[in-house]
Protein backbone atom coordinates (compact mmCIF):
# COMPACT_ATOMS: atom_id res chain seq x y z
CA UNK A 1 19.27 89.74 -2.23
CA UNK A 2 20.61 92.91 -0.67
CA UNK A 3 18.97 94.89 2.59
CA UNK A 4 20.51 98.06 2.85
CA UNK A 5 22.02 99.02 6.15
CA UNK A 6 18.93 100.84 8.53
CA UNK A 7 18.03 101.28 11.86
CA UNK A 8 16.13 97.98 12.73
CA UNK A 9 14.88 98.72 16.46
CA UNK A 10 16.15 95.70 17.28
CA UNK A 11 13.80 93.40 15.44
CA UNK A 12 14.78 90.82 13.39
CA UNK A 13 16.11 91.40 9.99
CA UNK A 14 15.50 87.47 8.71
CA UNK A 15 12.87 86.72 10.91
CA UNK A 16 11.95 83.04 11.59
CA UNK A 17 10.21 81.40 7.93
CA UNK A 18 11.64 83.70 6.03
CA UNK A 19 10.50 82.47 2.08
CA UNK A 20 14.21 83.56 0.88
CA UNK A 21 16.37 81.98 3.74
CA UNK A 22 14.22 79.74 5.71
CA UNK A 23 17.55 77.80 7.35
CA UNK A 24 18.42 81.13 8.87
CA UNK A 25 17.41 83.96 11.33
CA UNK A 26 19.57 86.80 12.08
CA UNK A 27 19.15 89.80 14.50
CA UNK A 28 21.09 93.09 15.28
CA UNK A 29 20.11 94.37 18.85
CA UNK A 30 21.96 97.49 19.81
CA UNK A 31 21.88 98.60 23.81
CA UNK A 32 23.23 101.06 26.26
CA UNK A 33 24.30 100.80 29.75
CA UNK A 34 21.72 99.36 31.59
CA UNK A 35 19.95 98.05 28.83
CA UNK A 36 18.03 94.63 28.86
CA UNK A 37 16.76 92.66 25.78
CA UNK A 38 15.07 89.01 25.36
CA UNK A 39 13.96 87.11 23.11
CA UNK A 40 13.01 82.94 22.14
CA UNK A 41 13.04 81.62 18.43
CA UNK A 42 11.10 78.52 18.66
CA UNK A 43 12.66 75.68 16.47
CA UNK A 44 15.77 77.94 15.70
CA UNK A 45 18.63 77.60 17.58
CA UNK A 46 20.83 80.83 17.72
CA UNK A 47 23.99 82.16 19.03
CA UNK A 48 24.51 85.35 20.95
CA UNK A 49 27.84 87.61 19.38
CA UNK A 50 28.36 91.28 20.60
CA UNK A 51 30.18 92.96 17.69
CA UNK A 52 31.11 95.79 20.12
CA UNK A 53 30.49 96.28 23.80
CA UNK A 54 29.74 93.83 26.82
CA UNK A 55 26.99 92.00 27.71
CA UNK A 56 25.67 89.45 30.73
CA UNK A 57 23.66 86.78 29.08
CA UNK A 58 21.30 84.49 30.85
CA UNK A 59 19.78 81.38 29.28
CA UNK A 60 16.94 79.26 30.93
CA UNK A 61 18.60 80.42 34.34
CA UNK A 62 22.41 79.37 32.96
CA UNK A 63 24.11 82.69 33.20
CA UNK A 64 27.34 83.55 31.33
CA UNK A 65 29.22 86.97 32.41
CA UNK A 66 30.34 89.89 30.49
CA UNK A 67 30.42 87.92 27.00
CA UNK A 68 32.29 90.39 24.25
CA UNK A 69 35.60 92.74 24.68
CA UNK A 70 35.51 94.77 21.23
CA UNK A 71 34.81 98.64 22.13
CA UNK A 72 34.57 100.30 18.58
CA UNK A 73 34.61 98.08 15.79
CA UNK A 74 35.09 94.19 14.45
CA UNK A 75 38.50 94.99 14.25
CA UNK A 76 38.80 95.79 17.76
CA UNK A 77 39.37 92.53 19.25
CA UNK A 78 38.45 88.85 19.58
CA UNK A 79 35.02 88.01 19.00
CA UNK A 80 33.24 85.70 21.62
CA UNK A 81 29.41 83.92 21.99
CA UNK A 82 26.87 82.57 23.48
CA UNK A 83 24.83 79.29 21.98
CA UNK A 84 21.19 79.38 22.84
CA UNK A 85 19.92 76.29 22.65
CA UNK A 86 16.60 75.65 19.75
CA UNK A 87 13.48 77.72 21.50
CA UNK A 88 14.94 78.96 24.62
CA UNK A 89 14.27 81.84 26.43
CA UNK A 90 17.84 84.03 26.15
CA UNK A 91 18.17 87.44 27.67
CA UNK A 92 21.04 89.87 27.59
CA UNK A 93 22.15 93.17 29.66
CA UNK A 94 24.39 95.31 28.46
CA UNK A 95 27.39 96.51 31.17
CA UNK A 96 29.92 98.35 28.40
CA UNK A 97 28.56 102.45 27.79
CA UNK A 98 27.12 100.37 24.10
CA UNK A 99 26.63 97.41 22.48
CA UNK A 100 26.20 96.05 19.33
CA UNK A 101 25.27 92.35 19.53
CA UNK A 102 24.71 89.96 16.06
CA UNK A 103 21.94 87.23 17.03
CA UNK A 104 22.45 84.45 14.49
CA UNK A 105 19.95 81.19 13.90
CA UNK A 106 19.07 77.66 12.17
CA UNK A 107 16.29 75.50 12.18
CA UNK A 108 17.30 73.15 14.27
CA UNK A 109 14.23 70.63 15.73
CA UNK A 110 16.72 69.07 18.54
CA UNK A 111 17.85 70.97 22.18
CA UNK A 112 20.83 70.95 23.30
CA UNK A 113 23.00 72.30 25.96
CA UNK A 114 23.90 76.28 26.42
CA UNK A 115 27.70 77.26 26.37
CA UNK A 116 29.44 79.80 25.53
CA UNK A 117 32.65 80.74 23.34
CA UNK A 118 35.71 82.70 24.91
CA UNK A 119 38.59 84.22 23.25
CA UNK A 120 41.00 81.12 23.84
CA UNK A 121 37.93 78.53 22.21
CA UNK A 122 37.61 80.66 18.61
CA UNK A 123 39.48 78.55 15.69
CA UNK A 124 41.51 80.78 14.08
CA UNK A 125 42.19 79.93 9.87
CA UNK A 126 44.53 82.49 7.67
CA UNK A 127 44.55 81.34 4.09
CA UNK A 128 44.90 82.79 0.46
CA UNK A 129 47.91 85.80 -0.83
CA UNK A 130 48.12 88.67 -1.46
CA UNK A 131 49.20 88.13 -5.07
CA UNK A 132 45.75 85.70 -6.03
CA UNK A 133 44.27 88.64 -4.43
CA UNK A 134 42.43 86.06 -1.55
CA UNK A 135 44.42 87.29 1.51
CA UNK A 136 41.73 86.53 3.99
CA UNK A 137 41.03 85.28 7.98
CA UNK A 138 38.38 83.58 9.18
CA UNK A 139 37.09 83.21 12.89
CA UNK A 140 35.02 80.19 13.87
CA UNK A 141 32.73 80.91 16.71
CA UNK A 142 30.69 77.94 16.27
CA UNK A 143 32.69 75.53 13.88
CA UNK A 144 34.21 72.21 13.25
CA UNK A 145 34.93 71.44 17.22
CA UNK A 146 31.33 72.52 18.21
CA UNK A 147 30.05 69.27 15.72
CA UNK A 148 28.69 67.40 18.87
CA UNK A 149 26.99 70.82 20.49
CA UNK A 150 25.35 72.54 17.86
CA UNK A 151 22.76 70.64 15.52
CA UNK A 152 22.70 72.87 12.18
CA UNK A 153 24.54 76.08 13.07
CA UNK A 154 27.59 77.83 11.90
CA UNK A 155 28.63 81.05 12.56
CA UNK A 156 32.21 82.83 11.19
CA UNK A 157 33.44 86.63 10.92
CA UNK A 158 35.30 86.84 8.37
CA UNK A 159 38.17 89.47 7.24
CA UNK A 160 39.84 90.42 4.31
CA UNK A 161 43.80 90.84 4.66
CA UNK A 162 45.16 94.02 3.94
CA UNK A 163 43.15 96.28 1.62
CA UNK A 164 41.45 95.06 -0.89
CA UNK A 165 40.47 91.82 -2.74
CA UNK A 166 38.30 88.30 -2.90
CA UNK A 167 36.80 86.43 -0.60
CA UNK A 168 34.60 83.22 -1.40
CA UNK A 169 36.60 82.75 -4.20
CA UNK A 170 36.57 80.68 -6.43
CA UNK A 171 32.73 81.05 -7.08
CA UNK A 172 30.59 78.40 -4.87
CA UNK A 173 27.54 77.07 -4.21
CA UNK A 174 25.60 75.32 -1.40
CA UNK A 175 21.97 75.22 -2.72
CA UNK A 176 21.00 72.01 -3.44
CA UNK A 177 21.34 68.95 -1.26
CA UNK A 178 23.24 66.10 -3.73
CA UNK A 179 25.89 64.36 -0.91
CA UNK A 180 28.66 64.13 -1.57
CA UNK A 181 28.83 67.19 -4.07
CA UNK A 182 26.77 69.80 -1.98
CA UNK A 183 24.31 70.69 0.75
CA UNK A 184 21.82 72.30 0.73
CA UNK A 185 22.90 75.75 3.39
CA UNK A 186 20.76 78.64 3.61
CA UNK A 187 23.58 81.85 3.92
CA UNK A 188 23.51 85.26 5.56
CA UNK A 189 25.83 88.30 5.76
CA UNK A 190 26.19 91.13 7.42
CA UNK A 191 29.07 93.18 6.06
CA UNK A 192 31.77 95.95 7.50
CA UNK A 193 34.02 98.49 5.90
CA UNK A 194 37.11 99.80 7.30
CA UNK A 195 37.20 102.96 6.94
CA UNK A 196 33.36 102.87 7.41
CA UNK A 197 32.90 104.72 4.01
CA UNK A 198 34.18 101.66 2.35
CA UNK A 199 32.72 100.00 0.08
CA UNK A 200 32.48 96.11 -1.99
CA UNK A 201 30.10 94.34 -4.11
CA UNK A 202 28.40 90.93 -4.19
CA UNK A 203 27.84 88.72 -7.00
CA UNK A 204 25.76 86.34 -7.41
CA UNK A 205 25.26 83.76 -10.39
CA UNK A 206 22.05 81.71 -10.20
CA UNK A 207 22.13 79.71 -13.30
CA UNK A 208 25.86 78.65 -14.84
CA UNK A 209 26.97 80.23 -17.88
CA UNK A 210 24.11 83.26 -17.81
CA UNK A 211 25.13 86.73 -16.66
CA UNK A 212 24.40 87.06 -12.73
CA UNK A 213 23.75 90.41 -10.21
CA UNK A 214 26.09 92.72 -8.43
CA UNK A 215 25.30 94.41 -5.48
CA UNK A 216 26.77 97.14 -4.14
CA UNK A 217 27.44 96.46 -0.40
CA UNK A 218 28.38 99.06 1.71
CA UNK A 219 29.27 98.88 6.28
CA UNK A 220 25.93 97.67 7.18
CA UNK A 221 24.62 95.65 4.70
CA UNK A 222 22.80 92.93 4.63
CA UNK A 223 23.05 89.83 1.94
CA UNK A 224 20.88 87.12 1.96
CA UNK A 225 22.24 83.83 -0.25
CA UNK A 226 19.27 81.60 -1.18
CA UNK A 227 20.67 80.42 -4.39
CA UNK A 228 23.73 80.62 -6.73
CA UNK A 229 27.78 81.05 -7.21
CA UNK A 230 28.50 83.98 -4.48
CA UNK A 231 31.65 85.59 -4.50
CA UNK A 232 32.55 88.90 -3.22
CA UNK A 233 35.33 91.46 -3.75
CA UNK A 234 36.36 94.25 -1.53
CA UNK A 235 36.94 97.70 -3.10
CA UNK A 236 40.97 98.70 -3.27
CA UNK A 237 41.55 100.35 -0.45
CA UNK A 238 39.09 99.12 2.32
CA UNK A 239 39.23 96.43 4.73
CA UNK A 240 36.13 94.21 4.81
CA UNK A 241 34.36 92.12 7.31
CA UNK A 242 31.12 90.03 7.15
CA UNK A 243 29.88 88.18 9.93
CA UNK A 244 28.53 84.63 8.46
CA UNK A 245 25.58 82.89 8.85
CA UNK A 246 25.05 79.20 8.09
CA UNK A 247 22.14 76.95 8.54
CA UNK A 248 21.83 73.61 6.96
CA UNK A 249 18.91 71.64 5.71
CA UNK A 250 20.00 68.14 6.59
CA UNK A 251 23.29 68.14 8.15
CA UNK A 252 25.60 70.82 9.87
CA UNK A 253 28.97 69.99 7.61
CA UNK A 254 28.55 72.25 4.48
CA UNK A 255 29.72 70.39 1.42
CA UNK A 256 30.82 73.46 -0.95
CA UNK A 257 30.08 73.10 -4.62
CA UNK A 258 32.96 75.26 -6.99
CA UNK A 259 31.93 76.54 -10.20
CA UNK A 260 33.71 73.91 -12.43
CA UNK A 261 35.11 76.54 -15.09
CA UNK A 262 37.01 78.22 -11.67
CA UNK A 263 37.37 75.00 -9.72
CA UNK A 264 41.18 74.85 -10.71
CA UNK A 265 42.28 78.08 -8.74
CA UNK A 266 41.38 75.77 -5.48
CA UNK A 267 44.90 74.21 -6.77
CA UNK A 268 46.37 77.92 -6.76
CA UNK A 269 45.15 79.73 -3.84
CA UNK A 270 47.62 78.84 -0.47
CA UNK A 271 45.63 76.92 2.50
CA UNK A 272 42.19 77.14 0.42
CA UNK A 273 41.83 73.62 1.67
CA UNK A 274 42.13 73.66 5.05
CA UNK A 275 39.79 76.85 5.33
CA UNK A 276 36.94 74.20 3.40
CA UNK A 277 37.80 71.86 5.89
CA UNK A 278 36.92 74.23 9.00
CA UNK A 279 33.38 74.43 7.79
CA UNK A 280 31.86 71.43 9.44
């Protein structure tokens, strides 16, 4: 499903029980100078992630300073985070002129311990070419060395490289839990366009072998991934970002399904298999 880009007011765009994407929660709070904002998401863990701007985040008296360098866009710099720990009571000021900050979530029953995620702790993977048209980055705020810290969470940005061209390709899926073929992860996107004008489209193919939908995503949009094969495609041109969402039902390692008729391009596509190995 698609939700257009809008103005939000800082409530939750997958709010907690959602019926399409119950495994995930995800927030955009935008604040100036000054600015304060909390909020608590009981039996959802989360993770704090200023796309732009600055911001002093306190959790359950644990206080972590001036989280987030970027000043205009994704592209700007390194991202960094906060983990907020399943219920807790997180709060945020902003000290940049603006922010931007992504809140992502997963059910998650257990609590854990607050940290945060600096420049130097993001795990960086570069994979694909430019001649399979897959030429894409991927930055792991909370991923594979977090698997002792976080109980169902995982949360990427993603880029494509250069302009232009796939990303989660070849099709997968990751609706159904059936170890060790797939689990069952609920999926959420929010997508960015460089130049902002730019423009992409999703697919999705619920049922193999039947004609699926295309949406047209444009900087601000929202997909939600409940069910299906999901690749996307970035329009000639444009540079693309999506910050990623990932909230399992039974364990945090997602176990990606490929579309058997495509599965062979894994064999073509440079460092593919290191970049499924990072999701854990």
């Amino acid at each position: 499903m698609h939700i257009p880009p809008h103005d939000n007011h800082n409530r939750p765009i997958i709010d907690c029980d959602d019926s399409r994407v119950p495994l995930n929660y995800f927030n955009i709070v935008k604040l100036k100078r000054g600015e304060h904002f909390e909020y608590q998401v009981p039996q959802y863990e989360t993770s704090i992630v200023p796309a732009t701007g600055t911001v002093d985040v306190e959790i359950e008296g644990v206080k972590f300073d001036r989280v987030g360098n970027r000043v205009d866009d994704v592209w700007g710099g390194e991202p960094e985070g906060v983990y907020v720990p399943t219920g807790a009571r997180a709060a945020m000021t902003c000290v940049s002129n603006n922010a931007e900050i992504f809140i992502a979530g997963a059910r998650f029953e257990g609590v854990l311990e607050p940290f945060d995620v600096r420049v130097a702790d993001i795990d960086l993977v570069q994979y694909g070419s430019d001649e399979t048209k897959t030429h894409r980055k991927i930055k792991h705020i909370l991923g594979a060395k977090y698997r002792d810290r976080v109980g169902r969470l995982l949360v990427s940005e993603l880029f494509t490289v250069g302009q232009g061209g796939w990303s989660g390709f070849p099709p997968h899926k990751h609706d159904t839990d059936r170890l060790p073929f797939e689990t069952r992860h609920d999926e959420t996107y929010n997508f960015r366009f460089r130049p902002s004008y730019g423009f992409g489209m999703q697919l999705i193919q619920r049922e193999d072998g039947k004609v699926g939908d295309a949406f047209h995503i444009v900087d601000g949009s929202t997909i939600l991934l409940e069910q299906g094969y999901h690749p996307c495609v970035a329009a000639p041109g444009y540079e693309m970002y999506y910050f990623t969402i990932l909230g399992g039902l039974s364990q945090r390692p997602l176990v990606q399904f490929f579309q058997p008729t495509h599965a062979y391009q894994i064999e073509t596509i440079p460092g593919i298999k290191d970049m499924i190995a990072k999701f854990k």
